[in-house]
C-alpha atoms as a PDB file:
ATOM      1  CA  UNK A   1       0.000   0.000   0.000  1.00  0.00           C
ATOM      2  CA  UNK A   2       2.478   2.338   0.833  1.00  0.00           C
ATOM      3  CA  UNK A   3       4.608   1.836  -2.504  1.00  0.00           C
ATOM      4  CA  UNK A   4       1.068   2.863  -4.219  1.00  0.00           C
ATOM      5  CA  UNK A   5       0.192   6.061  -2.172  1.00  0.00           C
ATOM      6  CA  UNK A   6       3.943   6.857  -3.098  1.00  0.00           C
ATOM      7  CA  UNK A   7       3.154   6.939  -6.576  1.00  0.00           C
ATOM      8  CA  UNK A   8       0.587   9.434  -6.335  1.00  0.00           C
ATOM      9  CA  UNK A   9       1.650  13.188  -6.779  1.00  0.00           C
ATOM     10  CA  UNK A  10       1.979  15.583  -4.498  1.00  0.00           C
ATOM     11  CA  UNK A  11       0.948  19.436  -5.182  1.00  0.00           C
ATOM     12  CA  UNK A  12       2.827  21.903  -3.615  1.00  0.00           C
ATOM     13  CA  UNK A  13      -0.022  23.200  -0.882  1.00  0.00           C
ATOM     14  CA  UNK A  14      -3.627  22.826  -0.163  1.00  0.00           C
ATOM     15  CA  UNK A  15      -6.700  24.638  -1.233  1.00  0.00           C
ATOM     16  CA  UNK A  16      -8.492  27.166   0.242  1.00  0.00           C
ATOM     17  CA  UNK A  17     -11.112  24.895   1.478  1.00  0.00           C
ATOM     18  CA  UNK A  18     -15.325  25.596   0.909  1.00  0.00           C
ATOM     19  CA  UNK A  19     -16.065  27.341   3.828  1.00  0.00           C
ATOM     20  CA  UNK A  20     -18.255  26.342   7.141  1.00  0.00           C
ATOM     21  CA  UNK A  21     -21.285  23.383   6.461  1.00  0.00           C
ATOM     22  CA  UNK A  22     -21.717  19.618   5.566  1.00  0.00           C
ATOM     23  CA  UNK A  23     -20.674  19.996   2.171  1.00  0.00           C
ATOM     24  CA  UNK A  24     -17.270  19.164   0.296  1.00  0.00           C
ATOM     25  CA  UNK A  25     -16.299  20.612  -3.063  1.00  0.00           C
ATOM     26  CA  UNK A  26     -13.772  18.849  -5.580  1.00  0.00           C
ATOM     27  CA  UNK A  27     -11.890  20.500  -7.906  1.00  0.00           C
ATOM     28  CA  UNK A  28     -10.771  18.676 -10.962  1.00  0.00           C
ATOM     29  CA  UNK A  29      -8.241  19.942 -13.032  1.00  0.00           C
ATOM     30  CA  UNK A  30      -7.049  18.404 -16.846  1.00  0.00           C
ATOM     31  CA  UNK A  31      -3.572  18.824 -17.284  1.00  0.00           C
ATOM     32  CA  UNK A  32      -2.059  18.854 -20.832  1.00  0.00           C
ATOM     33  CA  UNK A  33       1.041  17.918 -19.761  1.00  0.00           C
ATOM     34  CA  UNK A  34       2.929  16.580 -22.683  1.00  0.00           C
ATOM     35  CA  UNK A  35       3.954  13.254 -22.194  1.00  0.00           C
ATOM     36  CA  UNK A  36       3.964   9.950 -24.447  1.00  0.00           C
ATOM     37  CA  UNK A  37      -0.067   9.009 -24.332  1.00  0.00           C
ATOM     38  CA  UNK A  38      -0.339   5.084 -24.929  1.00  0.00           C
ATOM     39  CA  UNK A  39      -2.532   4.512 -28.126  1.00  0.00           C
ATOM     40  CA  UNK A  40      -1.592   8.476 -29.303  1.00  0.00           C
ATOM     41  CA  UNK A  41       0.255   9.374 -32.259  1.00  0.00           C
ATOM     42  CA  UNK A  42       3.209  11.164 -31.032  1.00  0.00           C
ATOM     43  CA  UNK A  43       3.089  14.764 -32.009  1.00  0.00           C
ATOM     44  CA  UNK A  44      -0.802  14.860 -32.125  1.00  0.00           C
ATOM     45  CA  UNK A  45      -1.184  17.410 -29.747  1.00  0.00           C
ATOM     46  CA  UNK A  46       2.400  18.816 -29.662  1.00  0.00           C
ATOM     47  CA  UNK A  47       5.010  17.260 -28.252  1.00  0.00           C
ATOM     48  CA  UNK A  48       6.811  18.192 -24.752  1.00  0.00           C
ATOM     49  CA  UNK A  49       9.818  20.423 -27.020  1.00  0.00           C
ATOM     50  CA  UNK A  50       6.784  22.280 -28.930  1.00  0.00           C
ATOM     51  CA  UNK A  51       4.658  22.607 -25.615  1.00  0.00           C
ATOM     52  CA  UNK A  52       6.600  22.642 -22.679  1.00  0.00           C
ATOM     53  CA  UNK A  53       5.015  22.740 -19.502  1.00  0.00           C
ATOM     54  CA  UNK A  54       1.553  22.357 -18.313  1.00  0.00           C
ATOM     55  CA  UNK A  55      -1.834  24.295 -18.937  1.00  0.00           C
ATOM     56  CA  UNK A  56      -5.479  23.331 -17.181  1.00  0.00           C
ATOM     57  CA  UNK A  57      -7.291  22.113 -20.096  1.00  0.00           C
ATOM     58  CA  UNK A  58     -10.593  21.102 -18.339  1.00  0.00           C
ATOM     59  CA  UNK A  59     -11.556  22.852 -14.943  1.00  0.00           C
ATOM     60  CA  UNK A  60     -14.044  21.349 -12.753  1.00  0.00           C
ATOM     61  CA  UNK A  61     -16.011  21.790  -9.771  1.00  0.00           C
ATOM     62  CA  UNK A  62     -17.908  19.098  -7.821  1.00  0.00           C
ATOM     63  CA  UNK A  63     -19.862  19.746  -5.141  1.00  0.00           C
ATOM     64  CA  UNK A  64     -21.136  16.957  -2.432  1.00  0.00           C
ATOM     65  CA  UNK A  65     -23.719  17.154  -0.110  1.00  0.00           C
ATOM     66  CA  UNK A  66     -25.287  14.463   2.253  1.00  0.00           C
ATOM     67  CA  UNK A  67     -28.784  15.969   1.727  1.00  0.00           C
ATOM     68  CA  UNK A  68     -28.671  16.832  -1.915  1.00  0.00           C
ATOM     69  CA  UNK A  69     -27.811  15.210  -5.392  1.00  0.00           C
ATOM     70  CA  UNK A  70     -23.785  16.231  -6.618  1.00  0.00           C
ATOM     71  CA  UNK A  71     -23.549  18.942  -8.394  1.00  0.00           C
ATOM     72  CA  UNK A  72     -21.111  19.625 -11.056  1.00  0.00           C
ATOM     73  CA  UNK A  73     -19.619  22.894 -12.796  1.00  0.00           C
ATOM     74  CA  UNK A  74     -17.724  23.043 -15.782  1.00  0.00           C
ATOM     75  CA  UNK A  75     -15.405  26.318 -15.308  1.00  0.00           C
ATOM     76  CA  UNK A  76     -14.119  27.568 -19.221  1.00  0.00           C
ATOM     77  CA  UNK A  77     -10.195  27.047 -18.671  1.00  0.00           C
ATOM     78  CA  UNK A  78      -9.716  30.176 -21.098  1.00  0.00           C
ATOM     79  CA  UNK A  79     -12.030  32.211 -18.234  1.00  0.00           C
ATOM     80  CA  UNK A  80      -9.866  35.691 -17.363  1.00  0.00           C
ATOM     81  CA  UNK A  81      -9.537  34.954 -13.236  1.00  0.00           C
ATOM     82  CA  UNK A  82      -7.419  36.583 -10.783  1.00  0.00           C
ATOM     83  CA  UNK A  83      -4.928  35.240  -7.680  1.00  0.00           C
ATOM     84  CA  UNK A  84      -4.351  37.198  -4.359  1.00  0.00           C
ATOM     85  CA  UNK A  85      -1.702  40.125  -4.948  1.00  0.00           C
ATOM     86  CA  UNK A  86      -1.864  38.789  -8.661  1.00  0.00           C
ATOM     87  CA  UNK A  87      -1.529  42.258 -10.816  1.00  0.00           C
ATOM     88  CA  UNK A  88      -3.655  41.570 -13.612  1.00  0.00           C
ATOM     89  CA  UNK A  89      -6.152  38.978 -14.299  1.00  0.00           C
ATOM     90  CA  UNK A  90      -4.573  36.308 -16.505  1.00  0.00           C
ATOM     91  CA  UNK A  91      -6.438  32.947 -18.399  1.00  0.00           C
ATOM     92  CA  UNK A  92      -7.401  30.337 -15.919  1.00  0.00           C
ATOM     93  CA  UNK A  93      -5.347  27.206 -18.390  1.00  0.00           C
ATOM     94  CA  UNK A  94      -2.132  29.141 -17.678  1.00  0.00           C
ATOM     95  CA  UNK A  95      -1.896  29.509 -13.782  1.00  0.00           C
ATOM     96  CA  UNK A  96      -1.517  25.380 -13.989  1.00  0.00           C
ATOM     97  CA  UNK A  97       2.194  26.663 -14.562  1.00  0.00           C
ATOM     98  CA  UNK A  98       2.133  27.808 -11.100  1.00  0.00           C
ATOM     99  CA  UNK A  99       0.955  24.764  -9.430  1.00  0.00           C
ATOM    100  CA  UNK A 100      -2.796  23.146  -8.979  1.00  0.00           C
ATOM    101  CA  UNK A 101      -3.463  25.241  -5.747  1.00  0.00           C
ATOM    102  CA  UNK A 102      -2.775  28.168  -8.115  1.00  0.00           C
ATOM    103  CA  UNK A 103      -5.791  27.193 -10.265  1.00  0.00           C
ATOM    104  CA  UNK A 104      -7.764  26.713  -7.049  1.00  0.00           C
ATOM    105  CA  UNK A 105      -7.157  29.721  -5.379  1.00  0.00           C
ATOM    106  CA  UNK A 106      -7.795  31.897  -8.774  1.00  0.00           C
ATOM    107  CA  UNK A 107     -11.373  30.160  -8.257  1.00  0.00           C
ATOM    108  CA  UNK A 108     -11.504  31.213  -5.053  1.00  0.00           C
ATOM    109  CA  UNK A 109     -10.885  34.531  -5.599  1.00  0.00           C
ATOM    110  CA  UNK A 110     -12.424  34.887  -9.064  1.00  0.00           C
ATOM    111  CA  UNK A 111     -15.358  32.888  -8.050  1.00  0.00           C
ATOM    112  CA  UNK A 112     -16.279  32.235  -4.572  1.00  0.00           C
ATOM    113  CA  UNK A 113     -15.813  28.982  -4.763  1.00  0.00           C
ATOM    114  CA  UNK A 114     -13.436  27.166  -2.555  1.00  0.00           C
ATOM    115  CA  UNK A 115     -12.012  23.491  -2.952  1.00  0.00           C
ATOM    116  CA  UNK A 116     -11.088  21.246   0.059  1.00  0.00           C
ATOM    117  CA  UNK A 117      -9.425  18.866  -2.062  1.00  0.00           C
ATOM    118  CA  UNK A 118      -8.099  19.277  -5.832  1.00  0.00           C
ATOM    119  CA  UNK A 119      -6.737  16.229  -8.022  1.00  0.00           C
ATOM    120  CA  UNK A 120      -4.793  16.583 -11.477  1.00  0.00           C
ATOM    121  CA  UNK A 121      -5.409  14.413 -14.029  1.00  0.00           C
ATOM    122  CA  UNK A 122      -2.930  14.023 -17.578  1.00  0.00           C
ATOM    123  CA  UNK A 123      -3.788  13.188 -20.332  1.00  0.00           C
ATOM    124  CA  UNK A 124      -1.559   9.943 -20.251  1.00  0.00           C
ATOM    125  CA  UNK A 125      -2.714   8.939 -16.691  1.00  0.00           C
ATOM    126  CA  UNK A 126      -6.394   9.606 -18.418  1.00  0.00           C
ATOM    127  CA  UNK A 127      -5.983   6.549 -21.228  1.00  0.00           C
ATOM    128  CA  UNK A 128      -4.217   4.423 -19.252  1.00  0.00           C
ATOM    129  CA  UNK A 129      -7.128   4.687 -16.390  1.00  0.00           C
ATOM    130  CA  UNK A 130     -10.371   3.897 -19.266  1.00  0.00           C
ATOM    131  CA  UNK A 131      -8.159   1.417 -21.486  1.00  0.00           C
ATOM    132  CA  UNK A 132      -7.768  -0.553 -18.053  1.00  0.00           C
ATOM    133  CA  UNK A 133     -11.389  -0.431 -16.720  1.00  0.00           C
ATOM    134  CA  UNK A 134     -12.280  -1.415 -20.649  1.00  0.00           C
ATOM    135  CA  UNK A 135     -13.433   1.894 -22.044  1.00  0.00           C
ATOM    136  CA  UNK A 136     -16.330   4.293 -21.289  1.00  0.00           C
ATOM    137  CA  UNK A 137     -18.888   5.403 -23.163  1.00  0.00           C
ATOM    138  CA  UNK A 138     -19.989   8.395 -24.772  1.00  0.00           C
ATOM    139  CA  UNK A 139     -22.985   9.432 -26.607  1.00  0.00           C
ATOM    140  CA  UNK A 140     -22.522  12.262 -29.510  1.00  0.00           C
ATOM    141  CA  UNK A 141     -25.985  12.851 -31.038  1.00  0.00           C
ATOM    142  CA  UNK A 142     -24.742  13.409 -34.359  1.00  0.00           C
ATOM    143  CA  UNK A 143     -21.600  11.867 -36.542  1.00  0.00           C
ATOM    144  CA  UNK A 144     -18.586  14.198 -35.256  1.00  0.00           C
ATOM    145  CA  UNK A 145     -15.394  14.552 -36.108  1.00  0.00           C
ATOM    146  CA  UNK A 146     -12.439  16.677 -35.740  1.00  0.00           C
ATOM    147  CA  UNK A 147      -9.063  16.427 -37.561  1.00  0.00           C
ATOM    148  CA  UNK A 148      -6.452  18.139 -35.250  1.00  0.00           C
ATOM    149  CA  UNK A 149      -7.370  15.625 -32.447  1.00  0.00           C
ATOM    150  CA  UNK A 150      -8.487  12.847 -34.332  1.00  0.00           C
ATOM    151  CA  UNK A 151     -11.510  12.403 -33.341  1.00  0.00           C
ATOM    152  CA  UNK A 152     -14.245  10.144 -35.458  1.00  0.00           C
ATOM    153  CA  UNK A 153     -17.032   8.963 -33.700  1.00  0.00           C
ATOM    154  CA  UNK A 154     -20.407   7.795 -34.708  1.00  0.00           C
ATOM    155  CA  UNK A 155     -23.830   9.232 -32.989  1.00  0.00           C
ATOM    156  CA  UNK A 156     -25.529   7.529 -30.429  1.00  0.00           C
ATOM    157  CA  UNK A 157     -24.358   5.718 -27.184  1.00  0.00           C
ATOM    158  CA  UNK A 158     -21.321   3.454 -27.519  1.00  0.00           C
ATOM    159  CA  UNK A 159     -17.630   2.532 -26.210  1.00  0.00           C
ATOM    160  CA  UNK A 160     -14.216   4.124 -26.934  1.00  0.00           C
ATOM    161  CA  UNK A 161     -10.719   3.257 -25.385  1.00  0.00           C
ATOM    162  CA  UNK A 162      -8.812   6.069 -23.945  1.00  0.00           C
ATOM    163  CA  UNK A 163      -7.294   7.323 -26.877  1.00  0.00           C
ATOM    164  CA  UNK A 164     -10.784   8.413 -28.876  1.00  0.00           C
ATOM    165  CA  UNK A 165     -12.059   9.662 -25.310  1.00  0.00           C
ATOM    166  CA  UNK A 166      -8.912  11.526 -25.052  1.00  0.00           C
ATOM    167  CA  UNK A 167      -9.941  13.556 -28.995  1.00  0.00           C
ATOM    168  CA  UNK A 168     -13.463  13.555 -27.821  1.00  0.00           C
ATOM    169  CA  UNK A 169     -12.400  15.628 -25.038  1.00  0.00           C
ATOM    170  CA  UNK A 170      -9.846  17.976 -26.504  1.00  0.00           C
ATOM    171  CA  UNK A 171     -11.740  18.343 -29.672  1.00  0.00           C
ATOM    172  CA  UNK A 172     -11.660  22.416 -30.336  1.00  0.00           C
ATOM    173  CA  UNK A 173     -12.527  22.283 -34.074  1.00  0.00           C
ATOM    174  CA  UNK A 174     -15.737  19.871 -34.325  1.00  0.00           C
ATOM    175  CA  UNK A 175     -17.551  19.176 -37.130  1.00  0.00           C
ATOM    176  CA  UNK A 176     -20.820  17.168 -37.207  1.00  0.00           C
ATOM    177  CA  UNK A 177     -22.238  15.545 -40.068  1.00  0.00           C
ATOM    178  CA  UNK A 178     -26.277  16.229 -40.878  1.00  0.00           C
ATOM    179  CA  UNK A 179     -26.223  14.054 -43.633  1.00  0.00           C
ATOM    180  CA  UNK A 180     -25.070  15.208 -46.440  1.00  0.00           C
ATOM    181  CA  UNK A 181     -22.012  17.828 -45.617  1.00  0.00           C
ATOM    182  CA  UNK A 182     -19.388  18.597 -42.220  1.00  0.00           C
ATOM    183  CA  UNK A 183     -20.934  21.472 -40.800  1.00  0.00           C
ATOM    184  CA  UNK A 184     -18.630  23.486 -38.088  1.00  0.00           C
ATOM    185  CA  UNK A 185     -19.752  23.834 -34.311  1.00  0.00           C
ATOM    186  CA  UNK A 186     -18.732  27.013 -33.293  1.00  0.00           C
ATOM    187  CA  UNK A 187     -19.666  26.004 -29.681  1.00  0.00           C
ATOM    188  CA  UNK A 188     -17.209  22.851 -29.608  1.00  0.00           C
ATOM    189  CA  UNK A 189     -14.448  24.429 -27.487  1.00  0.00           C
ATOM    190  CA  UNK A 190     -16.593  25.817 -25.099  1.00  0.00           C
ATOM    191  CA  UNK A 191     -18.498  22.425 -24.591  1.00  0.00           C
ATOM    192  CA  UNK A 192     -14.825  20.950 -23.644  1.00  0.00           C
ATOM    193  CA  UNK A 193     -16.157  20.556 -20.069  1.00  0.00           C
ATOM    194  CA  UNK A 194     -19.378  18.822 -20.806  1.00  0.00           C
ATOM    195  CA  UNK A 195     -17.417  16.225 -22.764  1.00  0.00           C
ATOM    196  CA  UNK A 196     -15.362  16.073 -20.014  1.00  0.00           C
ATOM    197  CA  UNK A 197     -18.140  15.525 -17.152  1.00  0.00           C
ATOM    198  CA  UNK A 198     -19.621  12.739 -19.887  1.00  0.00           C
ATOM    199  CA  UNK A 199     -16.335  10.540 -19.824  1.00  0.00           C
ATOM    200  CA  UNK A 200     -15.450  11.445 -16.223  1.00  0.00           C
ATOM    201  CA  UNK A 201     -19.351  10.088 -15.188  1.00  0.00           C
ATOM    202  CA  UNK A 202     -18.513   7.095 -17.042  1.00  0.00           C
ATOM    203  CA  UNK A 203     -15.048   6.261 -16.179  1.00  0.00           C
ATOM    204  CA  UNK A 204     -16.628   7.198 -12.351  1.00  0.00           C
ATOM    205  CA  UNK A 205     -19.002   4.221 -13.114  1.00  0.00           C
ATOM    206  CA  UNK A 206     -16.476   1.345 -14.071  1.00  0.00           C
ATOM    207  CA  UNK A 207     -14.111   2.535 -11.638  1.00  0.00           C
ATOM    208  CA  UNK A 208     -13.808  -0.112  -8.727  1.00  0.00           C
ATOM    209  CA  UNK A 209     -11.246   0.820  -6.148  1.00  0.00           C
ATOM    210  CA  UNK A 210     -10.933   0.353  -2.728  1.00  0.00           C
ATOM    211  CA  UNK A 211      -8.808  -1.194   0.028  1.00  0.00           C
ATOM    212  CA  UNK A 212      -9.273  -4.328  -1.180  1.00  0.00           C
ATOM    213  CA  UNK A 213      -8.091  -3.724  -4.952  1.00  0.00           C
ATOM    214  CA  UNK A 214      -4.512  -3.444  -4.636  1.00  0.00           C
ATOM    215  CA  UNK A 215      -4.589  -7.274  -4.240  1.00  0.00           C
ATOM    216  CA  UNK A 216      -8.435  -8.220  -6.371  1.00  0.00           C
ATOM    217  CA  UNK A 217      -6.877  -5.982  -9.166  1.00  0.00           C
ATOM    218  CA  UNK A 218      -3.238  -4.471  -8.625  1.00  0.00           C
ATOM    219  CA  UNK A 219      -2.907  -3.347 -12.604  1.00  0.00           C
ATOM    220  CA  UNK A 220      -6.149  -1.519 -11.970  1.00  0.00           C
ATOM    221  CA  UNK A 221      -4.524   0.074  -8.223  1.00  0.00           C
ATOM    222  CA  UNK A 222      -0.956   0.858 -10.357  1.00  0.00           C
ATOM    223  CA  UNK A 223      -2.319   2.609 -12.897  1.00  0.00           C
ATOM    224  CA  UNK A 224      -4.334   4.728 -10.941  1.00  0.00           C
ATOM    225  CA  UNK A 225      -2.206   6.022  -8.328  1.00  0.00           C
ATOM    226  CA  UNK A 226       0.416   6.744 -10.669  1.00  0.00           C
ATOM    227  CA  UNK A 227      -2.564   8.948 -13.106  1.00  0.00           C
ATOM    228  CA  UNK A 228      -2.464  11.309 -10.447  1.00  0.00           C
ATOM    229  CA  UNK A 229      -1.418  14.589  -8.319  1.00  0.00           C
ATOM    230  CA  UNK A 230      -3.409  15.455  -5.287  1.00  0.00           C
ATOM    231  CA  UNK A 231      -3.085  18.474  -2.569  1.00  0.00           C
ATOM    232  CA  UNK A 232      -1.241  18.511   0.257  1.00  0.00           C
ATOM    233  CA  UNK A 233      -4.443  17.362   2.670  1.00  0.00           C
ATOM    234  CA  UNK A 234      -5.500  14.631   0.746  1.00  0.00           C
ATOM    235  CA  UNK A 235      -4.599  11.252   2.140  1.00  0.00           C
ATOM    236  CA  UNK A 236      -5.483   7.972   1.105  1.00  0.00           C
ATOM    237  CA  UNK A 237      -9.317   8.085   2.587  1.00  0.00           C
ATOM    238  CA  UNK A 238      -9.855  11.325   0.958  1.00  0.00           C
ATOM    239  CA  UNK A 239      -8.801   9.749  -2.210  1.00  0.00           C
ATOM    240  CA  UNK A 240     -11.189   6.346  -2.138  1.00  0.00           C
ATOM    241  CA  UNK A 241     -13.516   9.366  -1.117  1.00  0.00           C
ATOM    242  CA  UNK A 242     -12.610  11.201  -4.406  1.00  0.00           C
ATOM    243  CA  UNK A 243     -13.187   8.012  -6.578  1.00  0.00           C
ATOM    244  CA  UNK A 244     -16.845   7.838  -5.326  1.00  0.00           C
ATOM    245  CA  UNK A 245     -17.726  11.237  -6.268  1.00  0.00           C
ATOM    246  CA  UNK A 246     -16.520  10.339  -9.738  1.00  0.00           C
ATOM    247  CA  UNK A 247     -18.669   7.531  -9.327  1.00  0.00           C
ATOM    248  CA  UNK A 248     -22.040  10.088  -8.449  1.00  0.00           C
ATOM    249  CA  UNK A 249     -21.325  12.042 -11.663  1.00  0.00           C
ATOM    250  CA  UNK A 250     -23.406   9.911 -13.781  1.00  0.00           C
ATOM    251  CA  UNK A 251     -26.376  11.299 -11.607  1.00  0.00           C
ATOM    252  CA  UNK A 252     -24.982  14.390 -11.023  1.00  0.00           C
ATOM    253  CA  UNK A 253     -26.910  18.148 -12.057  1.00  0.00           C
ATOM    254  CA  UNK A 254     -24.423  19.519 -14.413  1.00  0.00           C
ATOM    255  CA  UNK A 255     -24.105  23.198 -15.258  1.00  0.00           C
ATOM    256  CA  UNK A 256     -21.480  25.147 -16.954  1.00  0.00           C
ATOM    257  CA  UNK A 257     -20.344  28.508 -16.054  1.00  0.00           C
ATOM    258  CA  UNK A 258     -21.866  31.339 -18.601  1.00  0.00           C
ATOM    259  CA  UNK A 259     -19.028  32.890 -20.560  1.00  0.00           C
ATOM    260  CA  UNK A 260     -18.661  34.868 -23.612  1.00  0.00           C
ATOM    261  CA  UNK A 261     -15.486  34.653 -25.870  1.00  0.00           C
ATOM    262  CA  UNK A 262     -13.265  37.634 -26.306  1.00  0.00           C
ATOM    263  CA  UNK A 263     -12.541  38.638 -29.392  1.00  0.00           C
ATOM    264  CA  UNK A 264      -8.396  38.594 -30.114  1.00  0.00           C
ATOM    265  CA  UNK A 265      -5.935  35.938 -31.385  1.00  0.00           C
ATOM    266  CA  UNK A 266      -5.763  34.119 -27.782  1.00  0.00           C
ATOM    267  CA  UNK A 267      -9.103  32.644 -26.979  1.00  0.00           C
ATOM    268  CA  UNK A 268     -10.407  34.417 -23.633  1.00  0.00           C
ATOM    269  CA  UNK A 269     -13.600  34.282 -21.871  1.00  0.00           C
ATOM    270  CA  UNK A 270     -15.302  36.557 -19.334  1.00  0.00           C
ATOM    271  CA  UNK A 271     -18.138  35.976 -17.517  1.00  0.00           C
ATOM    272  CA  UNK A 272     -22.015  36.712 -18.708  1.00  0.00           C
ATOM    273  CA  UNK A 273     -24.642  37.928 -16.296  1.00  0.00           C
ATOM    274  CA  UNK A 274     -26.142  34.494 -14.305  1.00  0.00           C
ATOM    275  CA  UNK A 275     -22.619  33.842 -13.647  1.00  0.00           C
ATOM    276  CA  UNK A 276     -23.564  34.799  -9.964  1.00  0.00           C
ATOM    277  CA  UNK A 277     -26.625  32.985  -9.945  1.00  0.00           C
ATOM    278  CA  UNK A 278     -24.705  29.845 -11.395  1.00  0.00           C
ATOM    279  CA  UNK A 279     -22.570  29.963  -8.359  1.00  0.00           C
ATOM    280  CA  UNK A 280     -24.888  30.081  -5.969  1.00  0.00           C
ATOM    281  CA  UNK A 281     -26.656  27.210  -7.611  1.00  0.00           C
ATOM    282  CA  UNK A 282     -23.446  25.171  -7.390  1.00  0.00           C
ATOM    283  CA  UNK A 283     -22.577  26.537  -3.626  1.00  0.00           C
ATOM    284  CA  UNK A 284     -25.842  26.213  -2.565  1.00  0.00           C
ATOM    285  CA  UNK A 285     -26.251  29.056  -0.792  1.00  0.00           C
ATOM    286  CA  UNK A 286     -23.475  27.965   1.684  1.00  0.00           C
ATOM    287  CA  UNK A 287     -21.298  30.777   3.661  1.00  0.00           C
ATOM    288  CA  UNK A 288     -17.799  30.591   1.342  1.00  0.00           C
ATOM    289  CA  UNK A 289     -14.643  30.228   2.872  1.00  0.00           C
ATOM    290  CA  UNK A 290     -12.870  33.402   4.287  1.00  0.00           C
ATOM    291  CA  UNK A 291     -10.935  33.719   1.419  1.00  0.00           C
ATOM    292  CA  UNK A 292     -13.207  33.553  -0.888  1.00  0.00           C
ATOM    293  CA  UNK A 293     -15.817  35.615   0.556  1.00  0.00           C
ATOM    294  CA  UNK A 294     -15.553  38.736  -1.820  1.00  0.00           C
ATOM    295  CA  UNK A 295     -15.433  37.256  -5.667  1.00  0.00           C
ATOM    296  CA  UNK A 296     -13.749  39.624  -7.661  1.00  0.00           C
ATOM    297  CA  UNK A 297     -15.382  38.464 -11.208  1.00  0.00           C
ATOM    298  CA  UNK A 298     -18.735  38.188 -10.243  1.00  0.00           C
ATOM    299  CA  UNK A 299     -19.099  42.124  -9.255  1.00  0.00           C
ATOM    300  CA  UNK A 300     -21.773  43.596 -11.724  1.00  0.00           C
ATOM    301  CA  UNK A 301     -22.820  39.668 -12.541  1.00  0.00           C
END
């Protein structure tokens, strides 16, 4: 056991934690870490030389409550959000560069929203995790494809290995077929999150760990500890407790953050009014953690 919990990454810090009440919020964060991705052409997405580093390419928030259904945000990684003492707001995918509680603590003070417990996910540690369990499913309604990740998929509800859930995912240029022609979605990159939450519900539902599964299924155990990078305060309990909330996403209300693009040659977003509203949907209401008490994107939301 302890050779697997040593495998799991450690972020530098902890979150700024949700504030007073029975709840517990989860921030999930996408990292497009370049790295060899098994069943990936290399150089599909850039390699590590042409993209150093790390950006957050999905964002989000999941919210648990004993009384209540999970609840689950999809925050636009190219959102404008702001850090304590940070001069200028700066895209919410970039401040992965700083570390994961950097991302967290932007939402915090961007948002109101405050994690107790954050986990990174890469894109290799992603494939490896659904080509073990055997695949997920997703369910496109139309024929979609896109050609910079690779992605072909037929409508309707069926299987894909890690790889094609990877393109479904990171797909920014879609193009569905209605019968005839390609036709563009101009709403594909934003919708990166709700892809997300789709293969994240279903991963959450093949997904069988626990104490017992380092010995009923140690390939299973290996590959997940080493798929991720958790926060300072999260110890083994906290993560089983992670893998059931990924587990409740399949019955999860889902929501995505309002957001209007910026117009400019880097994609940015800003917020749209019922941002605020949004939030407090997600929150519930509940009194926010001290440092997140006075949101400084929601002002005039």
């Amino acid at each position: 056991m302890l050779v697997l919990w040593s495998r799991v990454g450690a972020a530098d810090g902890a979150p700024p934690g949700s504030g007073p009440g029975s709840g517990s919020t989860l921030l999930l964060i996408g990292s497009d870490r370049r790295v060899a991705v098994p069943g990936v052409p290399i150089g599909r997405f850039g390699t590590a030389t042409q993209v150093p580093g790390e950006r957050a390419d999905v964002v989000i928030a999941v919210r648990s409550e004993s009384s209540q259904r999970t609840r689950a945000l999809s925050i636009p990684r190219d959102m404008l959000a702001t850090i304590p003492g940070g001069l200028a707001p700066e895209r919410l995918t970039l401040l992965l560069q700083k570390g994961p509680t950097k991302v967290a603590d932007a939402i915090c003070q961007s948002l109101g929203i405050g994690a107790d417990h954050l986990a990174v996910i890469r894109f290799d540690g992603l494939v490896a995790m659904i080509d073990e369990v055997g695949g997920v499913d997703i369910a496109p309604t139309t024929v979609v494809r896109d050609r910079g990740s690779g992605l072909l998929a037929r409508a309707g509800r069926h299987r894909v290995d890690g790889a094609t859930a990877l393109a479904y995912i990171r797909a920014r240029h879609v193009e569905r077929w209605d019968g005839t022609a390609w036709i563009p979605d101009p709403e594909a990159d934003q919708q990166r999150g709700d892809r997300a939450l789709e293969v994240l519900s279903s991963l959450g539902r093949r997904l069988d760990l626990g104490w017992a599964t380092p010995f009923t299924n140690p390939s299973l155990a290996w590959t997940a500890t080493g798929a991720v990078t958790v926060d300072d305060d999260t110890g083994p309990f906290d993560t089983l407790a992670m893998v059931r909330t990924l587990r409740t996403l399949s019955n999860a209300t889902r929501r995505s953050l309002p957001a209007v693009t910026i117009d400019g040659p880097t994609p940015m977003l800003t917020l749209r009014p019922g941002a605020a509203e949004t939030v407090r949907w997600f929150t519930g209401g509940a009194t926010p953690a001290k440092a997140c008490a006075v949101p400084t994107m929601l002002a005039r939301r």
